[in-house]
PDB file of N, CA and C in Angstrom:
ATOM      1  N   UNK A   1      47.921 -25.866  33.524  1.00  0.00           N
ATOM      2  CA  UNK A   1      47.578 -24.460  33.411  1.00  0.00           C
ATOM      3  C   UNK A   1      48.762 -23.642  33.898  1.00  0.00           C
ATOM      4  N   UNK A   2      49.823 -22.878  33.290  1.00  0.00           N
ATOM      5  CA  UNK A   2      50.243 -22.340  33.389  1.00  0.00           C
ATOM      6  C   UNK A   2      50.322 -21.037  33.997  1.00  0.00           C
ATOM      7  N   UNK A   3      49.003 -20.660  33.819  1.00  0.00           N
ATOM      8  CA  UNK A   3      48.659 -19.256  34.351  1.00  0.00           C
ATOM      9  C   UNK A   3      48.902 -19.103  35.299  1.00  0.00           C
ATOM     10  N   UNK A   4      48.849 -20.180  36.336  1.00  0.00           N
ATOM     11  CA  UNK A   4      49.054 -20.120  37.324  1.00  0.00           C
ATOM     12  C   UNK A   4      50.274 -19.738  37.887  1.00  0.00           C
ATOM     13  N   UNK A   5      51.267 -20.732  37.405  1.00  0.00           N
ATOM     14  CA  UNK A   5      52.662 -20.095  37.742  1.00  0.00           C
ATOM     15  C   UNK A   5      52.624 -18.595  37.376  1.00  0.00           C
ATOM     16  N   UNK A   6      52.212 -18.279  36.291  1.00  0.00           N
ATOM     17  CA  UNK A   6      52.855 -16.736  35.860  1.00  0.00           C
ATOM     18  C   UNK A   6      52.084 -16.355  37.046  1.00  0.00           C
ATOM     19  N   UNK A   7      50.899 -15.941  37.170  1.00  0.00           N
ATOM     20  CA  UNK A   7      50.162 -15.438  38.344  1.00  0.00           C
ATOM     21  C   UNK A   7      51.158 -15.747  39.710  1.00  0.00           C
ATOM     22  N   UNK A   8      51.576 -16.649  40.203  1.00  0.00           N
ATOM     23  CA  UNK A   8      52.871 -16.970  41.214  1.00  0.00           C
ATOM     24  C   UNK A   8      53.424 -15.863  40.970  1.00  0.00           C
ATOM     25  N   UNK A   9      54.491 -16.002  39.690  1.00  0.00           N
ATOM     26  CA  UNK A   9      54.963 -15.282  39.971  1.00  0.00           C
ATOM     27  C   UNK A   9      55.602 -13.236  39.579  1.00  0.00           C
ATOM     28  N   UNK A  10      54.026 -13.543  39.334  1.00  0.00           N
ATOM     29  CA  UNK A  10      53.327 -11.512  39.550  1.00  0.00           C
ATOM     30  C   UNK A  10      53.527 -11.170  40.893  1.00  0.00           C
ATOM     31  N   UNK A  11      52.532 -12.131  41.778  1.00  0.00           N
ATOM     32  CA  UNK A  11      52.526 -12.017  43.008  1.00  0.00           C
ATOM     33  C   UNK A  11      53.791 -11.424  43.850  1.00  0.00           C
ATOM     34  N   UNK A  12      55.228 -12.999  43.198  1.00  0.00           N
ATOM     35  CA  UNK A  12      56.331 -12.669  43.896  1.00  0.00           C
ATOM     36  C   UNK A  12      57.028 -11.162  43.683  1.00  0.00           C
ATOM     37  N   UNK A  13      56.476 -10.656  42.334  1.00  0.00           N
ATOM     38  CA  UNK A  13      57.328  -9.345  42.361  1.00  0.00           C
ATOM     39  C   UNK A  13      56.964  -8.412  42.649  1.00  0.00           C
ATOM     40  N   UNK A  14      54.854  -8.541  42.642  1.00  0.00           N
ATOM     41  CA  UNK A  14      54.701  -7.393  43.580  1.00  0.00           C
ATOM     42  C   UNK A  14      54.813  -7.667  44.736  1.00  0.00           C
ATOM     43  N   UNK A  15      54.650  -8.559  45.893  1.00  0.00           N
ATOM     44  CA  UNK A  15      55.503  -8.350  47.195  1.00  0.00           C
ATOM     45  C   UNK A  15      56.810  -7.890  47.387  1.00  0.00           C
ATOM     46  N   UNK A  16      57.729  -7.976  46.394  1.00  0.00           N
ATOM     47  CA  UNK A  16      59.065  -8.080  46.120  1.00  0.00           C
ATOM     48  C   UNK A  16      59.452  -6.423  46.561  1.00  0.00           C
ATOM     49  N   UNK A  17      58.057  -5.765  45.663  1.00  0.00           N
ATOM     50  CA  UNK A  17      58.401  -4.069  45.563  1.00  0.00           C
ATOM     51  C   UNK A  17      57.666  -4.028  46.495  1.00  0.00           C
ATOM     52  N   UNK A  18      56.665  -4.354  47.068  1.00  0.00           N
ATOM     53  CA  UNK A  18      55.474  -3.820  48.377  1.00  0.00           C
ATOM     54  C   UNK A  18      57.039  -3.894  49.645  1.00  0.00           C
ATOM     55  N   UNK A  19      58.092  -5.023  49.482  1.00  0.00           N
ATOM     56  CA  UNK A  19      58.732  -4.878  50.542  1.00  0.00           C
ATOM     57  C   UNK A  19      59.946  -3.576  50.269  1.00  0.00           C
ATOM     58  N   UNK A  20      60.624  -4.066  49.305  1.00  0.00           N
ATOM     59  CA  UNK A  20      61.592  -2.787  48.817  1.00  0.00           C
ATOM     60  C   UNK A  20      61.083  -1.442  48.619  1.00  0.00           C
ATOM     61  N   UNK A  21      59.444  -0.907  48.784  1.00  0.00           N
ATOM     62  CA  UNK A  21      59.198   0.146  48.879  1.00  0.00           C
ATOM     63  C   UNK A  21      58.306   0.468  49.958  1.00  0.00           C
ATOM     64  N   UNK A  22      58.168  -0.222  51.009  1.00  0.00           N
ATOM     65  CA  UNK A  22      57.278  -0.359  51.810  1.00  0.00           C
ATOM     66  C   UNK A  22      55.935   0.421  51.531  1.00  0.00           C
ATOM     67  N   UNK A  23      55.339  -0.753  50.870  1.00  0.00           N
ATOM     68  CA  UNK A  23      54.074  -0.436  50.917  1.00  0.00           C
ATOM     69  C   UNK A  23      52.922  -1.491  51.515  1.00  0.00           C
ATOM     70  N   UNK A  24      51.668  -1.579  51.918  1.00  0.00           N
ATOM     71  CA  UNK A  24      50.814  -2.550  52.370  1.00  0.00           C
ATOM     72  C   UNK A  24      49.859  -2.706  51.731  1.00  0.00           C
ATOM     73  N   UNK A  25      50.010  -2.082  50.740  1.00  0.00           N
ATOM     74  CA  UNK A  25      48.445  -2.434  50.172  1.00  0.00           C
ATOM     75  C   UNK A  25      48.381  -2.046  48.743  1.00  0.00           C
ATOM     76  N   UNK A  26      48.347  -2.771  47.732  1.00  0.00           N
ATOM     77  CA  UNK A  26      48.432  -2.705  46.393  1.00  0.00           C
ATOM     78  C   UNK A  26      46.782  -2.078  46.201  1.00  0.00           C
ATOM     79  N   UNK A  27      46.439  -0.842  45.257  1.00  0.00           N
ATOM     80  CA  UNK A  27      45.304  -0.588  44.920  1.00  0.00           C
ATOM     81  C   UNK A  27      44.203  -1.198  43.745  1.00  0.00           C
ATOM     82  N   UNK A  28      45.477  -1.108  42.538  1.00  0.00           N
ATOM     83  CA  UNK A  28      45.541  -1.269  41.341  1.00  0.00           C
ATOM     84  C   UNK A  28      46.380  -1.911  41.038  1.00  0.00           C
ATOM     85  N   UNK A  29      46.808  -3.212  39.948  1.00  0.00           N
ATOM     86  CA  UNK A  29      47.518  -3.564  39.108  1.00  0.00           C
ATOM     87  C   UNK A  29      46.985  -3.488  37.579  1.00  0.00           C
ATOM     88  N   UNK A  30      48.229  -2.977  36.805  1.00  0.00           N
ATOM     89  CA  UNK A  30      47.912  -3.147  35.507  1.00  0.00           C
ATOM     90  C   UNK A  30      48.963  -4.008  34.458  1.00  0.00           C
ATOM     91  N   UNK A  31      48.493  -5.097  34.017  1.00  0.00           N
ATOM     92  CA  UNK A  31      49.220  -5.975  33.533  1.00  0.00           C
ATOM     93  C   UNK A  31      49.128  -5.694  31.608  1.00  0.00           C
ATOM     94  N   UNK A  32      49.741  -6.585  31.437  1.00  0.00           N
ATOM     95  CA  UNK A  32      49.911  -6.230  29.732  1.00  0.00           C
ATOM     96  C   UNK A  32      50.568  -7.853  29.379  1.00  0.00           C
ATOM     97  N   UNK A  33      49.446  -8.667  28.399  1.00  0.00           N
ATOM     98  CA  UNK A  33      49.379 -10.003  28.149  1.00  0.00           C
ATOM     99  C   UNK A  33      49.583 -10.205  27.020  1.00  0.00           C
ATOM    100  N   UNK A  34      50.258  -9.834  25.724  1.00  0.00           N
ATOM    101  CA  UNK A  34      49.983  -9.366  24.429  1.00  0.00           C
ATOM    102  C   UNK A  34      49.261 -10.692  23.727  1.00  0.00           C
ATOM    103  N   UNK A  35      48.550 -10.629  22.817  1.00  0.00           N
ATOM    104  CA  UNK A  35      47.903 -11.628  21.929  1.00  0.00           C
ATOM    105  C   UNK A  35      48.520 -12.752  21.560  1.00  0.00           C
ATOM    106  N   UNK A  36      49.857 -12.466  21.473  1.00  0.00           N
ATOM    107  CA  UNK A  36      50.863 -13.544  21.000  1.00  0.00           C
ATOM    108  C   UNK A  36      51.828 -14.222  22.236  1.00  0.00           C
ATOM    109  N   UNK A  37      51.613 -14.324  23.654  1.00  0.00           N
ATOM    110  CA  UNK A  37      52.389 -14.162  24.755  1.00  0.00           C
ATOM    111  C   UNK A  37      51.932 -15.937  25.151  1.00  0.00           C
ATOM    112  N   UNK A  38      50.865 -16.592  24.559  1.00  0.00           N
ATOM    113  CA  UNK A  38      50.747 -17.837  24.754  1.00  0.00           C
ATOM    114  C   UNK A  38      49.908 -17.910  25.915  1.00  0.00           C
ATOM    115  N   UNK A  39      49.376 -16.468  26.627  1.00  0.00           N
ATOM    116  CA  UNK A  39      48.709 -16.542  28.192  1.00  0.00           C
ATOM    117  C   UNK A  39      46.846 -16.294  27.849  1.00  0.00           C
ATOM    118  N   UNK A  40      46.400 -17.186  28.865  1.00  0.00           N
ATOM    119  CA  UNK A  40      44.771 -17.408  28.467  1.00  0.00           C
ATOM    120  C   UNK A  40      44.448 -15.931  29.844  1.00  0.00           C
ATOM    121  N   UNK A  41      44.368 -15.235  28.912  1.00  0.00           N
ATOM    122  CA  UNK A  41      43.949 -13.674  29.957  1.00  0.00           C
ATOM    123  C   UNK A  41      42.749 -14.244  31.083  1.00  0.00           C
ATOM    124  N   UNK A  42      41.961 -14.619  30.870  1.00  0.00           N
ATOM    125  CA  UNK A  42      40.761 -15.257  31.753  1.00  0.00           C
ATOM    126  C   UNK A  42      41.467 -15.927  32.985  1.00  0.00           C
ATOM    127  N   UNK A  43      42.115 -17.001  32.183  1.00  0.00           N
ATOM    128  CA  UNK A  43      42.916 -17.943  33.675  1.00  0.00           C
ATOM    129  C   UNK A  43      43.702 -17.599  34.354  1.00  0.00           C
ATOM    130  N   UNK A  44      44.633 -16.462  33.733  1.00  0.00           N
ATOM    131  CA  UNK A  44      45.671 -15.474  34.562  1.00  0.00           C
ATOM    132  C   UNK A  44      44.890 -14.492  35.814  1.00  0.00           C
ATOM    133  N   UNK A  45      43.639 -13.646  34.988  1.00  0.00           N
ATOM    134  CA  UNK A  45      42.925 -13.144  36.228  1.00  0.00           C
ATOM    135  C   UNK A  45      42.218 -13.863  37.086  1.00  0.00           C
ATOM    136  N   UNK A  46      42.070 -15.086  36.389  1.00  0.00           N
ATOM    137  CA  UNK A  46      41.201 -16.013  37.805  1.00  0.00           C
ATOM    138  C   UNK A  46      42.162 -16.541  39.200  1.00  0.00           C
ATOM    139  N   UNK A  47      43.654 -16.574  38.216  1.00  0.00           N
ATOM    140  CA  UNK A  47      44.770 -17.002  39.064  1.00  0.00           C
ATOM    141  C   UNK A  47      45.001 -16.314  40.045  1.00  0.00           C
ATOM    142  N   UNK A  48      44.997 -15.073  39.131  1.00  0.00           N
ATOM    143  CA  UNK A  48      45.652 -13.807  40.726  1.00  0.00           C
ATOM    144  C   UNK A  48      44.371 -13.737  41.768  1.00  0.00           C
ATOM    145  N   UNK A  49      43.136 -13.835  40.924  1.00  0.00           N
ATOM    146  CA  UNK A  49      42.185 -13.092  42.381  1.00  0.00           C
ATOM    147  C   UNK A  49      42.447 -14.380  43.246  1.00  0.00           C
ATOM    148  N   UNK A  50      42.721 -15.885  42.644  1.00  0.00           N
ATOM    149  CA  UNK A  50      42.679 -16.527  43.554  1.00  0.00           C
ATOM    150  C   UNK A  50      43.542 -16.900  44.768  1.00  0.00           C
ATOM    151  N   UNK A  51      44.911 -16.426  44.247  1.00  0.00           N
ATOM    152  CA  UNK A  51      46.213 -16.089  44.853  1.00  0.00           C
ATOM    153  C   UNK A  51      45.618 -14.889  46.145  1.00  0.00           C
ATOM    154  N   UNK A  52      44.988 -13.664  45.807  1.00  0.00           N
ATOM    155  CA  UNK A  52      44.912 -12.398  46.486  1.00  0.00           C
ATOM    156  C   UNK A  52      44.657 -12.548  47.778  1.00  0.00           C
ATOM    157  N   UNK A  53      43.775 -13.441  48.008  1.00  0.00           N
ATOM    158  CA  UNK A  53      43.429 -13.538  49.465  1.00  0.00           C
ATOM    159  C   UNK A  53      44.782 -13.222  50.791  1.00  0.00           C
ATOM    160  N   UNK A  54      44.670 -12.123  51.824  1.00  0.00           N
ATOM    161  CA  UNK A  54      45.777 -12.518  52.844  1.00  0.00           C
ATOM    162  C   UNK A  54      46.827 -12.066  51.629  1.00  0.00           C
ATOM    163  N   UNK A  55      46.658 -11.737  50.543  1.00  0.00           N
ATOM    164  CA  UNK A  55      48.326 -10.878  50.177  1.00  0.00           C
ATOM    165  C   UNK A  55      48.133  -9.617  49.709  1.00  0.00           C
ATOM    166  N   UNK A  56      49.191  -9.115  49.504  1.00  0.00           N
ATOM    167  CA  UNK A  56      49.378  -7.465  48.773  1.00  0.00           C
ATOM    168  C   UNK A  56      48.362  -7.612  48.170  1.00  0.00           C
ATOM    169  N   UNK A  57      47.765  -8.089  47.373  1.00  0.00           N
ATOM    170  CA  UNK A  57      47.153  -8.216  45.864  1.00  0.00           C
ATOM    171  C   UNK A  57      45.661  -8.024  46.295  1.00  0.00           C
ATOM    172  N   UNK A  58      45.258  -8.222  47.980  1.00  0.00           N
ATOM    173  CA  UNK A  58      43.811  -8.818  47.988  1.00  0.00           C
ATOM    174  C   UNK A  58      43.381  -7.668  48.235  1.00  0.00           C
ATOM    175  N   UNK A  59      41.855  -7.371  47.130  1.00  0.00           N
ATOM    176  CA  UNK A  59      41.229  -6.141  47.208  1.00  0.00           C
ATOM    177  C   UNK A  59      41.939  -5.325  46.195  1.00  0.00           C
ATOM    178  N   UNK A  60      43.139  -5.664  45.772  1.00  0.00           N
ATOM    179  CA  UNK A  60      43.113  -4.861  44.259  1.00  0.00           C
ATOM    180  C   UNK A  60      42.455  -5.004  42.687  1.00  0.00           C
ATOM    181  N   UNK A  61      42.575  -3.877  42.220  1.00  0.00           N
ATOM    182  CA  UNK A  61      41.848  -3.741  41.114  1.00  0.00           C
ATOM    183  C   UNK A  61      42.934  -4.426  40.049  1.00  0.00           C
ATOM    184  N   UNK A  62      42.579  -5.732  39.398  1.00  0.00           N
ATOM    185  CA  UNK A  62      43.459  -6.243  38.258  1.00  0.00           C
ATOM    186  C   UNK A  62      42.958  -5.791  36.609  1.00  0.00           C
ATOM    187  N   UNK A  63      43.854  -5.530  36.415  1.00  0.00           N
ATOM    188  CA  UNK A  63      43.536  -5.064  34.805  1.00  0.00           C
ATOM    189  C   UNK A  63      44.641  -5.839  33.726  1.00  0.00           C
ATOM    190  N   UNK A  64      43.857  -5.938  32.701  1.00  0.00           N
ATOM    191  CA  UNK A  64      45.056  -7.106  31.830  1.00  0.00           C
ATOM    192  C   UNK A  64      44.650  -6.931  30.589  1.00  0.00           C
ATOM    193  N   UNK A  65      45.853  -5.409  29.803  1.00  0.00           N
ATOM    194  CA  UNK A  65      45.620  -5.411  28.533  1.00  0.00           C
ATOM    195  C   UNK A  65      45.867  -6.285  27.341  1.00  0.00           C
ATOM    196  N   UNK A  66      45.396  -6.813  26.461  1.00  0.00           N
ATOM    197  CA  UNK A  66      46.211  -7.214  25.065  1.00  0.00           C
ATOM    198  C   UNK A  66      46.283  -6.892  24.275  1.00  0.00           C
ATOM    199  N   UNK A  67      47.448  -6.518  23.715  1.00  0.00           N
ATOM    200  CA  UNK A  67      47.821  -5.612  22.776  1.00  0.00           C
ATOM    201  C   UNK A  67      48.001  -6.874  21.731  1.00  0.00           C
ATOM    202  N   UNK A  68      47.656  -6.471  20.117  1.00  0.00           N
ATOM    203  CA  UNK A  68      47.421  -6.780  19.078  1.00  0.00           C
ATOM    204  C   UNK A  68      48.890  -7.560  19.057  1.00  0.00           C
ATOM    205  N   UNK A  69      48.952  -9.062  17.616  1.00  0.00           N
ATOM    206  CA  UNK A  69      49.967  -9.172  17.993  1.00  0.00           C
ATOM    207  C   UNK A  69      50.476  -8.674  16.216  1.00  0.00           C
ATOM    208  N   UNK A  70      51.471  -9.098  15.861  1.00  0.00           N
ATOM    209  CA  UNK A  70      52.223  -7.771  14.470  1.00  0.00           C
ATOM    210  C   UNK A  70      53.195  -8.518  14.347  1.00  0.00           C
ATOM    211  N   UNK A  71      53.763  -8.689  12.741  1.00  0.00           N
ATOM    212  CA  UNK A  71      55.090  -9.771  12.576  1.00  0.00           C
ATOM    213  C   UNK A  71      55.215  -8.653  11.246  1.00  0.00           C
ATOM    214  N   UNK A  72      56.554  -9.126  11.402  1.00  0.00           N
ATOM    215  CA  UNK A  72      57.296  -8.703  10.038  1.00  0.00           C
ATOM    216  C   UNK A  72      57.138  -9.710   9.263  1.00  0.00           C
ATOM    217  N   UNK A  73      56.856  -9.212   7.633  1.00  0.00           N
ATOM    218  CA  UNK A  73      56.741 -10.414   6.683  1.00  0.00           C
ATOM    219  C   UNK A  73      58.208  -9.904   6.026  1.00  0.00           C
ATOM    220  N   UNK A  74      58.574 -11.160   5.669  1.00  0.00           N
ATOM    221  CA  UNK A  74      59.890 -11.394   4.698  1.00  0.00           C
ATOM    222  C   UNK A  74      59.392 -10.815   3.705  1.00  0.00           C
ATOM    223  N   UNK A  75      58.021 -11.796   2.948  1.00  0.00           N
ATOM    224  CA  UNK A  75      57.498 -11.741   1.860  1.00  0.00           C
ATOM    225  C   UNK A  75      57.185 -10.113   1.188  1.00  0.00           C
ATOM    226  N   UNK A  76      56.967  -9.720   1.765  1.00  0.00           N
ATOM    227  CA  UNK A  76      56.499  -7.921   1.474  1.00  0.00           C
ATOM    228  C   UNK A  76      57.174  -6.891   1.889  1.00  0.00           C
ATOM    229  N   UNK A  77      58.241  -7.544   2.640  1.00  0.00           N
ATOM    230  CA  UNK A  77      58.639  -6.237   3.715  1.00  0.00           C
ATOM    231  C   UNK A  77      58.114  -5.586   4.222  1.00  0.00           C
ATOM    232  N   UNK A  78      56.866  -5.812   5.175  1.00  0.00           N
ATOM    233  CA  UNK A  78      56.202  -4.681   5.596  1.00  0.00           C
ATOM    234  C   UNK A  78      55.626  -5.339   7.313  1.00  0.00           C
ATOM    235  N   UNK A  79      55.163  -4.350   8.513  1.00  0.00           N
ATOM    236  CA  UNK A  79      54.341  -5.266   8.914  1.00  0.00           C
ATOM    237  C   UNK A  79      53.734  -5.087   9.010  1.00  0.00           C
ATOM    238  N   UNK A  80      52.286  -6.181   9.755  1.00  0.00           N
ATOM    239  CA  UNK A  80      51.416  -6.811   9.405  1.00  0.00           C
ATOM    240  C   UNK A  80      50.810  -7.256  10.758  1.00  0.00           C
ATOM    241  N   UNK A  81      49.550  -7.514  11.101  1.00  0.00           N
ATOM    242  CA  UNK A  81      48.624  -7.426  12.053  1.00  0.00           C
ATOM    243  C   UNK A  81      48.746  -9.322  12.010  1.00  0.00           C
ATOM    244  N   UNK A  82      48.663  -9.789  12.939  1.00  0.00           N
ATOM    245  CA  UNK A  82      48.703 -11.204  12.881  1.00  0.00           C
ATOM    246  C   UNK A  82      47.443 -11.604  14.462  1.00  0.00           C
ATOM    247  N   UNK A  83      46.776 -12.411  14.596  1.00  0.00           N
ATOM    248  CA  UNK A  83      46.148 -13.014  15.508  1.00  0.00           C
ATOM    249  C   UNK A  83      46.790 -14.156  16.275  1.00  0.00           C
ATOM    250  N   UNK A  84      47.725 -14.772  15.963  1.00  0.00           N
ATOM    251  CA  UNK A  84      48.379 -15.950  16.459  1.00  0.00           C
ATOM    252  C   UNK A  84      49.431 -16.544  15.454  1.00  0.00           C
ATOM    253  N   UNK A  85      50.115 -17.390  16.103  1.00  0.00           N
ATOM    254  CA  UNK A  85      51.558 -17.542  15.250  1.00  0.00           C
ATOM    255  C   UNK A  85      51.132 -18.846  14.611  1.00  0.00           C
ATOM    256  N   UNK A  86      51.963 -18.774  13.090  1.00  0.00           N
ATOM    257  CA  UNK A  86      51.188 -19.666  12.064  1.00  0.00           C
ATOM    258  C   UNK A  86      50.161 -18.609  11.699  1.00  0.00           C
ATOM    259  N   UNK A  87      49.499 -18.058  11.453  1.00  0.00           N
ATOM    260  CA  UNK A  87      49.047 -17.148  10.678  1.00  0.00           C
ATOM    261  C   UNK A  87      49.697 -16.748   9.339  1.00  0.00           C
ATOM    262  N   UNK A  88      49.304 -16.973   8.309  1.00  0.00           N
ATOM    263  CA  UNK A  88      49.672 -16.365   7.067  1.00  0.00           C
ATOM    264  C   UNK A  88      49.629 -14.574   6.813  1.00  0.00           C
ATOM    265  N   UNK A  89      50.530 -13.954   6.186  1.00  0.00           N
ATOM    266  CA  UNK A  89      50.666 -12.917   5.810  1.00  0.00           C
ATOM    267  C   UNK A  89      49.392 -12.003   5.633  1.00  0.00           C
ATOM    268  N   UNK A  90      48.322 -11.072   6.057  1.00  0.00           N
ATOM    269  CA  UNK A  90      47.594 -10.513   5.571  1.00  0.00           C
ATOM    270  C   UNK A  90      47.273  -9.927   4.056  1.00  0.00           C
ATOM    271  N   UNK A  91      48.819  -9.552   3.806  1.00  0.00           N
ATOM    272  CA  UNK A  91      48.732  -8.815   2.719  1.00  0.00           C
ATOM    273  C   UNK A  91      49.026  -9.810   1.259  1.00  0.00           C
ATOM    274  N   UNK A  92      50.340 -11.142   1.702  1.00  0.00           N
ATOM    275  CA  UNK A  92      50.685 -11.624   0.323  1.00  0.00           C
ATOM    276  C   UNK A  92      50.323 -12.891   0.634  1.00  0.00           C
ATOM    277  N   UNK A  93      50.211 -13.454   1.560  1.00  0.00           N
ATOM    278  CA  UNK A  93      49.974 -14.465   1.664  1.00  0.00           C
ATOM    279  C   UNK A  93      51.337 -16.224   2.493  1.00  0.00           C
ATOM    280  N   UNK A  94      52.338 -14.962   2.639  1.00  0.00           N
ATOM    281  CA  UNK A  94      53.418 -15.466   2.819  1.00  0.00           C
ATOM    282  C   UNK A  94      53.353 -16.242   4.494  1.00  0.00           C
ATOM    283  N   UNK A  95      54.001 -17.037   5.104  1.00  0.00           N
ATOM    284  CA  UNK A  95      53.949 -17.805   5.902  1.00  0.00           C
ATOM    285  C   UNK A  95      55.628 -17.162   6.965  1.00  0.00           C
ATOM    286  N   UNK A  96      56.497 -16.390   6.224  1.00  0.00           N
ATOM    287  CA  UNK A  96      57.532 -16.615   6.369  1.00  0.00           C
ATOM    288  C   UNK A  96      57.642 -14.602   7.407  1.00  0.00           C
ATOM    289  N   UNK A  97      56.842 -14.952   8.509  1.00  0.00           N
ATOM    290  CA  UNK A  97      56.602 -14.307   9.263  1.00  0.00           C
ATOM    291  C   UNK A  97      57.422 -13.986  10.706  1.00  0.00           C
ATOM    292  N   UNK A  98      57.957 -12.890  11.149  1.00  0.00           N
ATOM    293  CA  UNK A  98      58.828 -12.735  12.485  1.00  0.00           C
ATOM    294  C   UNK A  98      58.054 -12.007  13.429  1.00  0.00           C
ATOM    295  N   UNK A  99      57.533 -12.481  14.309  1.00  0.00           N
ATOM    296  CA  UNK A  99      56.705 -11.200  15.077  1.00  0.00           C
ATOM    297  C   UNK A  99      57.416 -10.827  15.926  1.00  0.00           C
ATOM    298  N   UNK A 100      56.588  -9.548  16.093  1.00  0.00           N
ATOM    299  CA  UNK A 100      57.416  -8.215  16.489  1.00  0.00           C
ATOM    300  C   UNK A 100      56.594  -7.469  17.732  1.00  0.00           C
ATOM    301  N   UNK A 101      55.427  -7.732  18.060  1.00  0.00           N
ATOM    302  CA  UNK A 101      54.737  -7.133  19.160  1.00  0.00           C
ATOM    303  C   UNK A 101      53.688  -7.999  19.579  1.00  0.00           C
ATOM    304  N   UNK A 102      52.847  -8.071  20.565  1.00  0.00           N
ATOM    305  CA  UNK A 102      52.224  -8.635  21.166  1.00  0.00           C
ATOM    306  C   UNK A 102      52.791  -9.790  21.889  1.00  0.00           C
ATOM    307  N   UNK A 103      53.835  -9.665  22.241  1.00  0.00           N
ATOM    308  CA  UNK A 103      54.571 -11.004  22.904  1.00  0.00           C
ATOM    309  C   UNK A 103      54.993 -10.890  24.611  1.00  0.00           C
ATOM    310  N   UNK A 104      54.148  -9.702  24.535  1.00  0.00           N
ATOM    311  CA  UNK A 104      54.916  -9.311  26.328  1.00  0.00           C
ATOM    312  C   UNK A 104      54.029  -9.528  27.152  1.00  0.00           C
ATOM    313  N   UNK A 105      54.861  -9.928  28.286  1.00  0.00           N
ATOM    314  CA  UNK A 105      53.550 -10.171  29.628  1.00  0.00           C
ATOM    315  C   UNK A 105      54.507  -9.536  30.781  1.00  0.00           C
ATOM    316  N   UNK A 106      53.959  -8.528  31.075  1.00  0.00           N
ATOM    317  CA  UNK A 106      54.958  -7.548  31.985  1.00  0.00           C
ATOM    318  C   UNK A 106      53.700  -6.686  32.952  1.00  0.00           C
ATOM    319  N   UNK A 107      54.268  -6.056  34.320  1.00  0.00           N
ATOM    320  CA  UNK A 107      53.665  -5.496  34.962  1.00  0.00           C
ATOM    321  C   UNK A 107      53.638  -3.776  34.028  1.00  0.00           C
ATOM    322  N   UNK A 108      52.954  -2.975  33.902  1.00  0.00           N
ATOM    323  CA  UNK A 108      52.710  -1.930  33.374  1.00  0.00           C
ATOM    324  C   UNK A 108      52.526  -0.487  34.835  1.00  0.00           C
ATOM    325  N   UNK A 109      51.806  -1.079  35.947  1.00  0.00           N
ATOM    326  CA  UNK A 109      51.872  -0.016  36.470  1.00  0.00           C
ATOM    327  C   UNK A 109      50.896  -0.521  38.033  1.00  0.00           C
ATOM    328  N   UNK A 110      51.512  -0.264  39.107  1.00  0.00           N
ATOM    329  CA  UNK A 110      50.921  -0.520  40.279  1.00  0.00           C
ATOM    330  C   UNK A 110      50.560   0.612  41.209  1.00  0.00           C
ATOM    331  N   UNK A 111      49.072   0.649  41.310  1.00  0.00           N
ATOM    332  CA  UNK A 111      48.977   2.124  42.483  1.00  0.00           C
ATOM    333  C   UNK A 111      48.947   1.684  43.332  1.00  0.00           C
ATOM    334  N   UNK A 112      49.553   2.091  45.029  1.00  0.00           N
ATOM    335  CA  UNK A 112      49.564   1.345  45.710  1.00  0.00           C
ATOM    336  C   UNK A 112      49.498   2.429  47.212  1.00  0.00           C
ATOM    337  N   UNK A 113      49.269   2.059  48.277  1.00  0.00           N
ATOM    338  CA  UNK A 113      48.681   3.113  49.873  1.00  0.00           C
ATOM    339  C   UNK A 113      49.942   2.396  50.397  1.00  0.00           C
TER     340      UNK A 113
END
């Protein structure tokens, strides 16, 4: 399970800024997992609450958007809404697909006391 590491290392970078900005207490995190990022959103939030205890993180509010994932087709020139990679073209049917969004797993925004 991977999640785990990534959850590691969320953790390490929000302590990273809780120290470089002195803060103690994270309120809110808002994460962003995109559809196509390979991350099981469920096991990532089970990771962090389980991480939270005794750190920045414990008692914050986790949030974890996924944004749609979208490839450029060769075939049509156009893009195109995709659910997972290997997915065929919506529109022509083409295979010969580059995606272009839903691939990020990044912190989005931390409120923090």
């Amino acid at each position: 399970m991977h999640e785990a590491s990534l959850a590691g290392g969320v953790l390490q970078l929000v302590e990273a800024t809780a120290a470089r900005e002195s803060f103690t207490h994270l309120l809110s995190l808002r994460l962003e997992a995109g559809q196509l990022a390979g991350v099981d959103v469920r096991a990532l939030r089970f990771a962090l609450e389980s991480l939270a205890p005794g750190t920045v993180l414990d008692g914050a509010v986790i949030d974890i958007e996924t944004p749609p994932g979208q490839a450029w087709c060769m075939g049509c020139c156009q893009t195109v809404p995709i659910g997972q990679r290997g997915d065929a073209c919506p529109s022509c049917g083409s295979y010969q697909l580059q995606p272009t969004a839903g691939l990020e797993l990044r912190v989005l925004e931390m409120r923090v006391e």
